[in-house]
C-alpha atoms as a PDB file:
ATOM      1  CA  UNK A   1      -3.880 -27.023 -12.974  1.00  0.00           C
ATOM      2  CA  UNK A   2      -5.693 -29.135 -10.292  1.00  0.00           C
ATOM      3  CA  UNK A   3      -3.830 -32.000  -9.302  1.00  0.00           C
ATOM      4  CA  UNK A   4      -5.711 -35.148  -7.325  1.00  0.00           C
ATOM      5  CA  UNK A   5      -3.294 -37.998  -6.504  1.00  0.00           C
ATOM      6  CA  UNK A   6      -5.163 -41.344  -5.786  1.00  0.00           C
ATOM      7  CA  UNK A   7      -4.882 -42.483  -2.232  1.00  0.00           C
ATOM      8  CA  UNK A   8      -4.425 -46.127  -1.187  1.00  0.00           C
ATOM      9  CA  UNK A   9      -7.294 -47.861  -1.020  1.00  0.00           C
ATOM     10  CA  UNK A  10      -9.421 -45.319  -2.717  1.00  0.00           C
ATOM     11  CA  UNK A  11     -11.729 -45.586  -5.450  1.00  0.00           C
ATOM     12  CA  UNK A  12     -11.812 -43.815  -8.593  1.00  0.00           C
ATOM     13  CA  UNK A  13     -15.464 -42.459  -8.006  1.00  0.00           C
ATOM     14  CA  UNK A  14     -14.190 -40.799  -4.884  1.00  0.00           C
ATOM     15  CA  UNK A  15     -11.157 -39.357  -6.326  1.00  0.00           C
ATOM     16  CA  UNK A  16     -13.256 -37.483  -9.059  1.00  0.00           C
ATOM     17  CA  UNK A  17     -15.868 -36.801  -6.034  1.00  0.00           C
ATOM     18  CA  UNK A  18     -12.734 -34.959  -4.786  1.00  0.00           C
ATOM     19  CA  UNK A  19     -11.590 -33.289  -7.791  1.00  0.00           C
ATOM     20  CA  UNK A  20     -15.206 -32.251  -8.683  1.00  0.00           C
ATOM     21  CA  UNK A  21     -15.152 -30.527  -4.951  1.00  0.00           C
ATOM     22  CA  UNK A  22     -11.945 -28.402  -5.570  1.00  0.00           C
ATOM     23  CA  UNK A  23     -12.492 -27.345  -9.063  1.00  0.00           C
ATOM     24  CA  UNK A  24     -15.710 -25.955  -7.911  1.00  0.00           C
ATOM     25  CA  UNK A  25     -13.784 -24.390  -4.912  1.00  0.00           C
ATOM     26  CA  UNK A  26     -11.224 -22.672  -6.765  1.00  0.00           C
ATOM     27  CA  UNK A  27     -13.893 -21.273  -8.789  1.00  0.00           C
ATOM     28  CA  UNK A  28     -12.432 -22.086 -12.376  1.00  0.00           C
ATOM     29  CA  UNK A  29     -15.134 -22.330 -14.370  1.00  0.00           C
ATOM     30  CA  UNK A  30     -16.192 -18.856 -12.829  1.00  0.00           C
ATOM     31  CA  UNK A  31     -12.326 -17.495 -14.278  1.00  0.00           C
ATOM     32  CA  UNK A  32     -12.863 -18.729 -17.542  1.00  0.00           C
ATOM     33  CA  UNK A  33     -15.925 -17.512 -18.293  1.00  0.00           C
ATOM     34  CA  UNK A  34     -15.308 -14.115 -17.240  1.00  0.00           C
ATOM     35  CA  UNK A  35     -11.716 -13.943 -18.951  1.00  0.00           C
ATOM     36  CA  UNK A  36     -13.694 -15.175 -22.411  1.00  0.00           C
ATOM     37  CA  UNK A  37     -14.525 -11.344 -23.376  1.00  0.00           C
ATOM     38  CA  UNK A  38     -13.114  -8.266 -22.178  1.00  0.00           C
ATOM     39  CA  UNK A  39     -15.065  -6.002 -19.460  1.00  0.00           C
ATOM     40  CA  UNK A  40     -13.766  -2.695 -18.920  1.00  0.00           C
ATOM     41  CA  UNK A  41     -12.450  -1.493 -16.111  1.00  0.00           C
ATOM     42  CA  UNK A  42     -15.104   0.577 -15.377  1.00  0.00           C
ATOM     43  CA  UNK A  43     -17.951  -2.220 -15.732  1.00  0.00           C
ATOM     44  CA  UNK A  44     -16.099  -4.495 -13.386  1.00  0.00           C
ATOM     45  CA  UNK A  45     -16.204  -2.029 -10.908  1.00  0.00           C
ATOM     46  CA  UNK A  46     -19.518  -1.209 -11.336  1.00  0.00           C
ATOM     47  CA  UNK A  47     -20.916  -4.683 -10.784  1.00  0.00           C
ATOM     48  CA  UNK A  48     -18.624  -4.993  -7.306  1.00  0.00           C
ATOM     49  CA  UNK A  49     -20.239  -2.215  -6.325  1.00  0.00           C
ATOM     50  CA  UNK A  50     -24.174  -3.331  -7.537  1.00  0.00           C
ATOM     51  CA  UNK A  51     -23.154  -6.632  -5.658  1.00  0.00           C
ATOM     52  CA  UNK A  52     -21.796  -4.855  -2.285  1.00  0.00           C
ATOM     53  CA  UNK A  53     -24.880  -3.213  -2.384  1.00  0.00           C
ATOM     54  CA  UNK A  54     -27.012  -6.036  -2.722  1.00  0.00           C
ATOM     55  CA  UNK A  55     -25.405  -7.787   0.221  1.00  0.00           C
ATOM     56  CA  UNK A  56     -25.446  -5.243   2.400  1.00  0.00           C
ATOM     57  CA  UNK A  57     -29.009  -4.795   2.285  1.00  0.00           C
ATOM     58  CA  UNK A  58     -29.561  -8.620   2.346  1.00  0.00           C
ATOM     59  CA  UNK A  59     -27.443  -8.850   5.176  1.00  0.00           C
ATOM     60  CA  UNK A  60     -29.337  -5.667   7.212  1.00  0.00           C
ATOM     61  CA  UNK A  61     -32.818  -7.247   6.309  1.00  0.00           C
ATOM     62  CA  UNK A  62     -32.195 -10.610   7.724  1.00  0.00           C
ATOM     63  CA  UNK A  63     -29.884  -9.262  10.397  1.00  0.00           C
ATOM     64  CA  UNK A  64     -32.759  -7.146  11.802  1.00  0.00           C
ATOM     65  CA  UNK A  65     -34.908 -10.102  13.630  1.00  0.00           C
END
């Protein structure tokens, strides 16, 4: 659970600015939408290794100039 404690001084709009910040960060969302159905093993490996590839080639084509 993300905790944001309100500094002196500091407005609520800012504190949620913050907390906005480090719940995208931490990439929550992202967790539970991928723990809402089960992927096999198998899949989840499968899509690493479809995104690895993907970068790598990204990363040689722009890497090249």
């Amino acid at each position: 659970m993300l905790k944001i404690i309100l500094r002196e001084g500091e407005s609520i709009d800012r504190a949620l600015k913050r907390y906005k910040r480090k719940h995208r960060n931490v990439k929550q969302m992202e967790q539970i939408r991928e723990r809402k159905e089960y992927k096999k093993k198998s899949v989840r490996l499968r899509e690493e290794k479809k995104k690895a590839i993907y970068r790598n080639r990204y990363l040689e084509e722009n890497t090249k100039d």
